[in-house]
Protein backbone atom coordinates (compact mmCIF):
# COMPACT_ATOMS: atom_id res chain seq x y z
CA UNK A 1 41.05 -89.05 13.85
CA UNK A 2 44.03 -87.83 11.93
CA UNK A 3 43.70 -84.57 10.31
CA UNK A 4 40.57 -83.93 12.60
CA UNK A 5 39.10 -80.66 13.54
CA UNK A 6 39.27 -79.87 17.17
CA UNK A 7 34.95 -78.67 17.72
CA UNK A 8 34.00 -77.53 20.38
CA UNK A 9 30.12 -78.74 20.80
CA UNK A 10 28.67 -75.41 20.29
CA UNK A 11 26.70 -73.60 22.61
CA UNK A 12 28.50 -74.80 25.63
CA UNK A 13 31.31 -73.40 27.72
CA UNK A 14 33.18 -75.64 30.16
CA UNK A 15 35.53 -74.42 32.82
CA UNK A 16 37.72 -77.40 34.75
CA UNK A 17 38.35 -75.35 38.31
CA UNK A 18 41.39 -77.12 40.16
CA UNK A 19 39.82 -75.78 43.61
CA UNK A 20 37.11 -78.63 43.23
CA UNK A 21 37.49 -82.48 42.83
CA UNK A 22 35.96 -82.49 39.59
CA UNK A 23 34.99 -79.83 36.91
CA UNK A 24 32.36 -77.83 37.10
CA UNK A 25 30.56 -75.73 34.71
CA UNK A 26 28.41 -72.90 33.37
CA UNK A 27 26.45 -74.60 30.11
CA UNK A 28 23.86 -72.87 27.94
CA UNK A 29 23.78 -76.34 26.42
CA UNK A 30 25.06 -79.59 28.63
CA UNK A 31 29.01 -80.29 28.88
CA UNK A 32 30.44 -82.33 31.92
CA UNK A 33 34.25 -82.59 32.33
CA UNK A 34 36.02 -85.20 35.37
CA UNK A 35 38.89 -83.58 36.76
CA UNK A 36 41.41 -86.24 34.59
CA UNK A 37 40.53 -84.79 31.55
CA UNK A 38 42.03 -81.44 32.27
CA UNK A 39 44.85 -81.96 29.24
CA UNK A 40 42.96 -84.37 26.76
CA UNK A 41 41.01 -82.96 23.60
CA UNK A 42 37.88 -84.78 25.16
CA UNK A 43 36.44 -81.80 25.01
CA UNK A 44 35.55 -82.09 21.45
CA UNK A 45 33.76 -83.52 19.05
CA UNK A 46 36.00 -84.24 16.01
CA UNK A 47 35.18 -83.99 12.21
CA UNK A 48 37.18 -84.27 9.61
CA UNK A 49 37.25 -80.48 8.31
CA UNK A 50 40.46 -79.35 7.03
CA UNK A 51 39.34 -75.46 7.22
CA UNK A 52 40.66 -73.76 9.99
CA UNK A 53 37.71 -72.55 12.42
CA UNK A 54 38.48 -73.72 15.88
CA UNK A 55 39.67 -70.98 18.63
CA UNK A 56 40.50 -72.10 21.32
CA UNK A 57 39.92 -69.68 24.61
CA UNK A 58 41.86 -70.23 28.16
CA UNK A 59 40.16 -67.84 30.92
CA UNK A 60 42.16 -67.57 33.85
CA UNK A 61 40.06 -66.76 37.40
CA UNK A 62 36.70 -65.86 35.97
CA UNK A 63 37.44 -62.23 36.99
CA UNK A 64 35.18 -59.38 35.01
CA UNK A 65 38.25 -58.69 32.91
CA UNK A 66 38.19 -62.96 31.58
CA UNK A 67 34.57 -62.08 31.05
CA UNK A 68 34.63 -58.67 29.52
CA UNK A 69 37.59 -59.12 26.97
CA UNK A 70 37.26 -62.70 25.93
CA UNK A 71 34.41 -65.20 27.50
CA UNK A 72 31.19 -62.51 26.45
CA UNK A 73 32.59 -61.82 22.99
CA UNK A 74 33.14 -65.21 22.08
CA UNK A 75 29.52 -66.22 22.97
CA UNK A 76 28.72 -64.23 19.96
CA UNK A 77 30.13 -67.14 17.45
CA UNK A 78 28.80 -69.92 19.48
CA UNK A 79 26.21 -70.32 17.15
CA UNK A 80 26.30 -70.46 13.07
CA UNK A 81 28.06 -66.98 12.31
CA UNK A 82 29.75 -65.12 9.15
CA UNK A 83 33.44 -65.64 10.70
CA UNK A 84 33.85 -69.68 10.37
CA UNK A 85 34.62 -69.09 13.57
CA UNK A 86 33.85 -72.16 16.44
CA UNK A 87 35.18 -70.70 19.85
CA UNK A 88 35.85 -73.32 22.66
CA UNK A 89 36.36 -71.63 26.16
CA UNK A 90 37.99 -73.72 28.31
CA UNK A 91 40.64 -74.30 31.19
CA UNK A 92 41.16 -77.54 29.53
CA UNK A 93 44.90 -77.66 27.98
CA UNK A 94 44.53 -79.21 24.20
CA UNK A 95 47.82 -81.43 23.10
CA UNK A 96 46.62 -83.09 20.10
CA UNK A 97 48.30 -82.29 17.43
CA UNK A 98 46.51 -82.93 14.51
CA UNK A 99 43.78 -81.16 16.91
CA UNK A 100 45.78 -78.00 16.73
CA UNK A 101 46.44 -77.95 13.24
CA UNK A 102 42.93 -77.41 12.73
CA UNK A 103 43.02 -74.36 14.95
CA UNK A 104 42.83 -70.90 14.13
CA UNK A 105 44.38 -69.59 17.46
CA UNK A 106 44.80 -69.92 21.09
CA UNK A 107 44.12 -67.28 23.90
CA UNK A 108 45.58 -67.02 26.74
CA UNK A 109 44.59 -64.21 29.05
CA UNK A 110 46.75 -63.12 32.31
CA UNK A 111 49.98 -64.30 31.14
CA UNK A 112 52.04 -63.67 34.52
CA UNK A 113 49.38 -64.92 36.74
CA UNK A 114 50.64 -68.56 38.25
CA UNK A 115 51.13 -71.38 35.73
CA UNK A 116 50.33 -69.09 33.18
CA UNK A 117 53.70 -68.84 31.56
CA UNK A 118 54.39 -72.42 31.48
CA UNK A 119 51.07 -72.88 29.83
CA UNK A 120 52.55 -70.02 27.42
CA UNK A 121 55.56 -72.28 26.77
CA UNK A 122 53.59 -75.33 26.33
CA UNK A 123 51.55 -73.66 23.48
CA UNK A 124 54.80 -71.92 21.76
CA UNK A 125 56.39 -74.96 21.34
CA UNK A 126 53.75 -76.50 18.97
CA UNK A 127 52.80 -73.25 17.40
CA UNK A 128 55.02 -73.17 14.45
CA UNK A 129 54.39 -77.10 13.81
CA UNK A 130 50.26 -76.64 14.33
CA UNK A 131 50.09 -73.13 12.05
CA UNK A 132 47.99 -71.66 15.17
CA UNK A 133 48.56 -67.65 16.40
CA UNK A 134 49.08 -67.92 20.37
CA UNK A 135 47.73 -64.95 21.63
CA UNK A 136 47.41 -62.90 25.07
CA UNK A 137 45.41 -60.28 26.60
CA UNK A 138 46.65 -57.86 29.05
CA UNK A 139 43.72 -54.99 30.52
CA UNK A 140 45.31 -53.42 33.18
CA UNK A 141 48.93 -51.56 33.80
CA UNK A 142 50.56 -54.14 35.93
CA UNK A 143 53.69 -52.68 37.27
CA UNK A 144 53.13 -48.76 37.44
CA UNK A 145 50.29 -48.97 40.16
CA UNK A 146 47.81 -46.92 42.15
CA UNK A 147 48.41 -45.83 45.78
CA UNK A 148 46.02 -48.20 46.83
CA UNK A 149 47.25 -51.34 44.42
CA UNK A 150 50.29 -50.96 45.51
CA UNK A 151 49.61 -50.94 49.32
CA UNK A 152 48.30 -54.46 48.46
CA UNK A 153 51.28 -55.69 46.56
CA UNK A 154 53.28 -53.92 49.52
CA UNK A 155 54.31 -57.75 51.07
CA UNK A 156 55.94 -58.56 47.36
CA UNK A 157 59.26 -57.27 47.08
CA UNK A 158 60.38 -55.27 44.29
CA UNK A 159 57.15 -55.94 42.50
CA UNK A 160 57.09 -53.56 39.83
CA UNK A 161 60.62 -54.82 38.45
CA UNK A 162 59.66 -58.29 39.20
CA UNK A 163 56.61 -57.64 36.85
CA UNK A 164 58.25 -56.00 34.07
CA UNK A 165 61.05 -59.06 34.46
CA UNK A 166 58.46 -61.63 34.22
CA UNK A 167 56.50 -59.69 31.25
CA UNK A 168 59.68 -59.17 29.35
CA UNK A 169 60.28 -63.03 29.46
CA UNK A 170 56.69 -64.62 28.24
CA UNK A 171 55.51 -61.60 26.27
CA UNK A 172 57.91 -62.90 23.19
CA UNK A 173 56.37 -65.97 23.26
CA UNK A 174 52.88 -64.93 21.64
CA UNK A 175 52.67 -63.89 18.32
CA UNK A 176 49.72 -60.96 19.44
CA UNK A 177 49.30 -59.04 22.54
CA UNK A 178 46.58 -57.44 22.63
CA UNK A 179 45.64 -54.55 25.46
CA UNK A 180 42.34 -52.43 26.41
CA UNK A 181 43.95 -49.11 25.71
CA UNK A 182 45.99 -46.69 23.65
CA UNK A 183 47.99 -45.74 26.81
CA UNK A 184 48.20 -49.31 28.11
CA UNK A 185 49.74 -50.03 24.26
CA UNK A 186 52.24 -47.12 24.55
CA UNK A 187 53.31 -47.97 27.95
CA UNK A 188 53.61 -52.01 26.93
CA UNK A 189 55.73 -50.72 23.73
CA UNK A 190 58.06 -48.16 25.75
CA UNK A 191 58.64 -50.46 29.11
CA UNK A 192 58.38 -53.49 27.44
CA UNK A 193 59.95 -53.20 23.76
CA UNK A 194 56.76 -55.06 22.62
CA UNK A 195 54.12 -53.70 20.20
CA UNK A 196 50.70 -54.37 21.33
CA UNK A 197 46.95 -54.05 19.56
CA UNK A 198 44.07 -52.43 20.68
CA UNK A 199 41.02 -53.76 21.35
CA UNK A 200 38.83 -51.56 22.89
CA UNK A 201 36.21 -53.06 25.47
CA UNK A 202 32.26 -53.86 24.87
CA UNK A 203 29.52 -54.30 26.40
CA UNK A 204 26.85 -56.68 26.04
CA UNK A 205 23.60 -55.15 25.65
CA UNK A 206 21.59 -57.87 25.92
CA UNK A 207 23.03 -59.13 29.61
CA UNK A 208 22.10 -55.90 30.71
CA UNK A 209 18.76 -56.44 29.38
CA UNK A 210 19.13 -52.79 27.71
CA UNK A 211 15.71 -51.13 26.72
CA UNK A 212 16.53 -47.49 25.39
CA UNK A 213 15.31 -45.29 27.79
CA UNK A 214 13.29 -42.35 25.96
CA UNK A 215 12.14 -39.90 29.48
CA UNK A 216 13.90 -39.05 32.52
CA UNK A 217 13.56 -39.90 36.02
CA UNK A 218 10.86 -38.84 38.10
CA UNK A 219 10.94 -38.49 41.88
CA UNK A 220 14.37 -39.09 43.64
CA UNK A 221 17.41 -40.46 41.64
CA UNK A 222 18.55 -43.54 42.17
CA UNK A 223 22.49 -42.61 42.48
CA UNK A 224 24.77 -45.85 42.14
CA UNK A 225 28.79 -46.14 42.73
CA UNK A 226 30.22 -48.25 39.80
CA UNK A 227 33.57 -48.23 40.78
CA UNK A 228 35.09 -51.13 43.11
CA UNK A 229 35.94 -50.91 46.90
CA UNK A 230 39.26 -52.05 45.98
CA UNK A 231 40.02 -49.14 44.62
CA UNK A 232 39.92 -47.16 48.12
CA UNK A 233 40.47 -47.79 51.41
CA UNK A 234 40.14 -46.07 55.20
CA UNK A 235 43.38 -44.73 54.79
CA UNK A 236 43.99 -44.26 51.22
CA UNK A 237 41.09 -42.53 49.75
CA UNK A 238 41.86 -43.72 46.03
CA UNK A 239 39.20 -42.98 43.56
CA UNK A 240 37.07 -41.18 45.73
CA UNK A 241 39.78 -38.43 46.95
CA UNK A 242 38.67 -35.11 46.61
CA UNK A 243 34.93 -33.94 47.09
CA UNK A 244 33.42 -37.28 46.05
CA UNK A 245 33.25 -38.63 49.87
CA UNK A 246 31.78 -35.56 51.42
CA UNK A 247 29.28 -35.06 48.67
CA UNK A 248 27.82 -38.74 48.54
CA UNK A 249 27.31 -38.32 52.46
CA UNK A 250 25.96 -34.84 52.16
CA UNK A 251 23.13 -36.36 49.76
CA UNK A 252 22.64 -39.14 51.64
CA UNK A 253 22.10 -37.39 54.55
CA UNK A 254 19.86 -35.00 53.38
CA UNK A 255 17.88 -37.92 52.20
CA UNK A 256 18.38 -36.41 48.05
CA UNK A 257 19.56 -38.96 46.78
CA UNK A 258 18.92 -42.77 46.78
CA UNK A 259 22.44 -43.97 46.95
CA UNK A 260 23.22 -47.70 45.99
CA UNK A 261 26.44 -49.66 46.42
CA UNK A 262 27.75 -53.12 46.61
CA UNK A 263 29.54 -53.65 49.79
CA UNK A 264 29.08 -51.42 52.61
CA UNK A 265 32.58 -49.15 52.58
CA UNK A 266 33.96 -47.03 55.48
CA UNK A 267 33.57 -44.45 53.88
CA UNK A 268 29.57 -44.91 54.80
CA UNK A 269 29.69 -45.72 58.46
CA UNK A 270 27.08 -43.99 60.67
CA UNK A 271 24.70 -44.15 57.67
CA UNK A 272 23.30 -47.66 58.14
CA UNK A 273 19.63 -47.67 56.77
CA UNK A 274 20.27 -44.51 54.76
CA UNK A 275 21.53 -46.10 51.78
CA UNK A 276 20.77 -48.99 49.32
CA UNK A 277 22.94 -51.69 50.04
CA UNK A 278 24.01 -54.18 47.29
CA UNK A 279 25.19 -57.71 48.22
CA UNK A 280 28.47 -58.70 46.52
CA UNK A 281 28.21 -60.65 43.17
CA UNK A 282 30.21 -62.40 40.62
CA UNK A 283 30.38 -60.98 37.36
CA UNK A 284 27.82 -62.97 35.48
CA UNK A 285 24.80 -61.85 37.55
CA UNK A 286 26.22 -58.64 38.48
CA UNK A 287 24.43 -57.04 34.87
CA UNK A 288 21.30 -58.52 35.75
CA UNK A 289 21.97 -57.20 39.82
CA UNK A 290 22.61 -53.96 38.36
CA UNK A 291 20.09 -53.47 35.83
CA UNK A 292 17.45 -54.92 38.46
CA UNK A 293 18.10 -51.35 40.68
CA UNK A 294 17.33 -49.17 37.85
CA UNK A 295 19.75 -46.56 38.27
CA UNK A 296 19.26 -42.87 37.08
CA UNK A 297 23.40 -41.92 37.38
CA UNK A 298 25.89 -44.04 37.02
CA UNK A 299 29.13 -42.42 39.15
CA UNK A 300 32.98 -43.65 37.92
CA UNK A 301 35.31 -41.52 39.80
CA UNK A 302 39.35 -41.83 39.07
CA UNK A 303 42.19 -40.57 40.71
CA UNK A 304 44.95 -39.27 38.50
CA UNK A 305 47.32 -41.60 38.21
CA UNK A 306 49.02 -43.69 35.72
CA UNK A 307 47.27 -47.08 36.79
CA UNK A 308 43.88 -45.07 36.28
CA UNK A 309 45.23 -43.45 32.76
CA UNK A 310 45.85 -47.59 31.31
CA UNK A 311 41.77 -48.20 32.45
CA UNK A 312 39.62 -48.40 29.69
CA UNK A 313 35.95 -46.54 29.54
CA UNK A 314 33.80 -49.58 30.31
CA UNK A 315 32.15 -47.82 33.17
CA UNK A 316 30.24 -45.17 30.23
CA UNK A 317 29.42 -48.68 28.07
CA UNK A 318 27.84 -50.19 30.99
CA UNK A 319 26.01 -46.78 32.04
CA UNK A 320 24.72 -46.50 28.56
CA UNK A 321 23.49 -49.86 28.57
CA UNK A 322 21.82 -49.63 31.73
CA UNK A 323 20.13 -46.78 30.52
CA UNK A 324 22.01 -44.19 33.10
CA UNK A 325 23.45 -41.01 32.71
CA UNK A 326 27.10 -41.19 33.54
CA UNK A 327 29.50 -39.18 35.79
CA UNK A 328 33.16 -39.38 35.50
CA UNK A 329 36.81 -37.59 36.36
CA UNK A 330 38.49 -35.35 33.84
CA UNK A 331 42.02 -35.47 33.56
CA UNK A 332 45.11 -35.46 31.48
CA UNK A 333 44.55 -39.04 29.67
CA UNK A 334 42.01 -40.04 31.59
CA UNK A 335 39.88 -42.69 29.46
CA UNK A 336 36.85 -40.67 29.74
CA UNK A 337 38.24 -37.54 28.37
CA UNK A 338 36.50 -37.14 25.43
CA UNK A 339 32.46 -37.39 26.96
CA UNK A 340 30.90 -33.93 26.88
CA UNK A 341 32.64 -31.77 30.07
CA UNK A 342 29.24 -31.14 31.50
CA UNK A 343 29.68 -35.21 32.68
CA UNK A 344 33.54 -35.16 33.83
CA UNK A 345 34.11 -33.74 37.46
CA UNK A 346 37.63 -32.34 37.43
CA UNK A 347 40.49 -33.24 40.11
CA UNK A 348 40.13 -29.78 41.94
CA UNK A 349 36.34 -30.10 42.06
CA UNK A 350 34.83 -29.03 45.10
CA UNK A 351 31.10 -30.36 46.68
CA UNK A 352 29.74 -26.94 45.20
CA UNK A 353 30.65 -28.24 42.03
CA UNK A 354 29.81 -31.57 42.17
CA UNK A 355 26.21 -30.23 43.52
CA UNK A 356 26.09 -27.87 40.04
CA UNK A 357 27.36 -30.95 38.23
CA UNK A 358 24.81 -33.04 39.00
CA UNK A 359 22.05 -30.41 39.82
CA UNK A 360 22.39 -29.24 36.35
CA UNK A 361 22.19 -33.21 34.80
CA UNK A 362 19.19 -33.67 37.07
CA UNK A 363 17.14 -31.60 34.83
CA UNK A 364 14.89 -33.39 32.61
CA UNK A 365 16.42 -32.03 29.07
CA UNK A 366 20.05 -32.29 29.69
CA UNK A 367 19.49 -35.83 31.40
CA UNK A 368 18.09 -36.95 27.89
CA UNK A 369 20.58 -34.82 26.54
CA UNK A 370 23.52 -36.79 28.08
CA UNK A 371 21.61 -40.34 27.95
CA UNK A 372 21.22 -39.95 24.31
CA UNK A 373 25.20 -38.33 23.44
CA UNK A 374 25.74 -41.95 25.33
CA UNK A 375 23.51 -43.96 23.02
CA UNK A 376 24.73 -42.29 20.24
CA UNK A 377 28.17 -43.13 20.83
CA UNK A 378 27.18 -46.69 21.47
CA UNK A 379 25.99 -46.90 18.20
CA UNK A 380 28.39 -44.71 16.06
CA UNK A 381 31.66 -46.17 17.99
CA UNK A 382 30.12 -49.73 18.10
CA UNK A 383 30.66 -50.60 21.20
CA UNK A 384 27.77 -53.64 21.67
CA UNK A 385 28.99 -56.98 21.26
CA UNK A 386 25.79 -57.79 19.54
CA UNK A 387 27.36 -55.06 16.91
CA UNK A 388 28.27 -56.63 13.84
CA UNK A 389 31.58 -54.04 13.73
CA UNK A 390 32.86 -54.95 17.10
CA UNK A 391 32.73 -58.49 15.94
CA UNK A 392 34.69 -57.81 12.68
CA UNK A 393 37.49 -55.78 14.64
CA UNK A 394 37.64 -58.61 17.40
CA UNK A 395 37.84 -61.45 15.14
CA UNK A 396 40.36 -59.41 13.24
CA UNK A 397 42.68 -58.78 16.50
CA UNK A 398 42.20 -62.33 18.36
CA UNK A 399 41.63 -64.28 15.67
């Protein structure tokens, strides 16, 4: 239909996944997709509705940073909502043309992951004819890495330059880049010569199934590690250098502490039994996996280092949400720098200090104390995607 509105059916979010023979899909209402259809506009129903309300949303591997930046906050406007706004996320590549001149924007996260720039190209051609803003996403510092990063990039030679290359080279192509972080914006702007916007992350209360906790814990605390086990390994310590190691065994040991992780790291051998041991999860039920164990601390250790400085502070959203006092590194630029000091463990912390730390958070008025600095900060710096701010700001940036 000439002139027609590219609409998505709302309510429904399609993902084709070239891995499988035909598409498959996560639906809060019914959409089915074959495998041919991955560049039609079949996707759509099509109306003839000159205003400009479709945005159109290209996830790359389902990772929690496709979720977290783009594929939870759009589920906000999937139903009737104050924007206009009629988001359709898909790995589906639109090329109708009167399609696209009904639409508001296209986002394409990961922009140097494979076939991503050629997508980028694809899209940056029509964007001038269509009237659309082609738009990225970048959440992590991508060629300045950790220790442990970069022993896994070690088989790639010359990665960092052949990152900033390949950044330098699609980056132009969008008319917004948008990043996680102040420092992640400064580095993209001195490195790369590009200016970026922020768009800080949020959390959604609601798949955490958040309940505002109003009394401590009784009995023993229920201790969980929110960081990932990429982010240390037996030879590279990573995250966890310092004190953290010996003072999660020490507790666990002693039988203090409940300790709960996913995975069962090295760093835990000889304690089989001891601990609480989490199978791994994709992100979507990971909330509900989390929120399901009930933890009383929430622990988000960082080493100091650049890759670490770009991270945003989603780890204090999601404690807050899940209702758990939060424990974090202090350091220059870290992203949790500006939580009160009595919940930052600094680099040269020893277990003594970690034990006064969390001895001293244990007690039942500065647990509430923390717990409700963290609510409050939820509320004041909106950072719920049910929060009618966050939705003006990120409708503002992507949009």
């Amino acid at each position: 239909m000439s002139g027609a509105l590219l609409f998505h059916i709302p309510c429904a979010i399609s993902f084709y996944t070239p891995q499988h023979s035909a598409a498959s899909s996560f639906c809060i209402s019914t959409t089915f997709l074959s495998a041919s259809h991955k560049r039609s506009s079949k996707l759509f129903t099509t109306f003839p509705i000159m205003i400009r309300t479709q945005v159109i949303v290209h996830p790359y591997d389902m990772a929690q940073s496709d979720w977290v930046r783009c594929i939870l906050p759009c589920t906000q406007f999937m139903g009737p909502n104050d924007f206009q706004v009629v988001p359709s996320i898909t790995q589906i590549v639109c090329a109708n043309k009167d399609a696209l001149k009904q639409t508001r924007a296209v986002i394409l996260q990961k922009p140097t992951a494979p076939g991503r720039a050629q997508l980028a190209l694809f899209y940056a051609k029509l964007k001038k004819e269509c009237g659309f803003k082609l738009v990225t996403d970048l959440d992590d510092l991508q060629w300045d890495l950790s220790p442990v990063i970069a022993s896994y990039a070690k088989q790639i030679p010359n990665h960092d330059q052949m990152m900033l290359t390949s950044l330098k080279q699609v980056l132009p192509l969008f008319d917004v880049v948008v990043c996680s972080t102040r420092y992640l914006a400064s580095r993209i702007k001195s490195d790369l010569g590009v200016n970026a916007v922020v768009m800080p992350n949020g959390i959604s209360k609601s798949l955490f199934g958040m309940s505002q906790r109003t009394s401590a814990f009784t009995g023993k605390p229920k201790v969980m590690y929110a960081g990932s086990l990429g982010h240390f390994t037996a030879e590279i310590p990573g995250d966890l250098e310092g004190a953290w190691i010996p003072w999660i065994r020490k507790h666990i040991e002693d039988g203090s502490i409940d300790f709960q992780i996913f995975g069962e790291p090295d760093f835990l051998k000889g304690l089989d039994g001891k601990f609480t041991k989490i199978p791994f999860t994709s992100f979507l039920p990971f909330a509900q996996t989390v929120a399901s164990h009930k933890p009383d601390f929430f622990l988000a250790p960082l080493a100091a280092n650049n890759f670490n400085r770009a991270k945003s502070d989603l780890k204090l959203k999601e404690a807050t949400a899940l209702g758990a006092v939060f424990i974090g590194s202090d350091f220059a630029s870290s992203p949790y720098s500006y939580i009160p000091k009595e919940q930052l463990v600094g680099s040269g912390a020893t277990v003594d200090d970690l034990d006064a730390i969390f001895r001293n958070l244990c007690e039942p008025e500065k647990f509430m104390q923390a717990l409700n600095w963290q609510y409050q900060a939820m509320e004041e710096k909106h950072w719920a995607h049910e929060d009618p701010e966050f939705q003006k700001k990120y409708v503002a940036t992507y949009f």
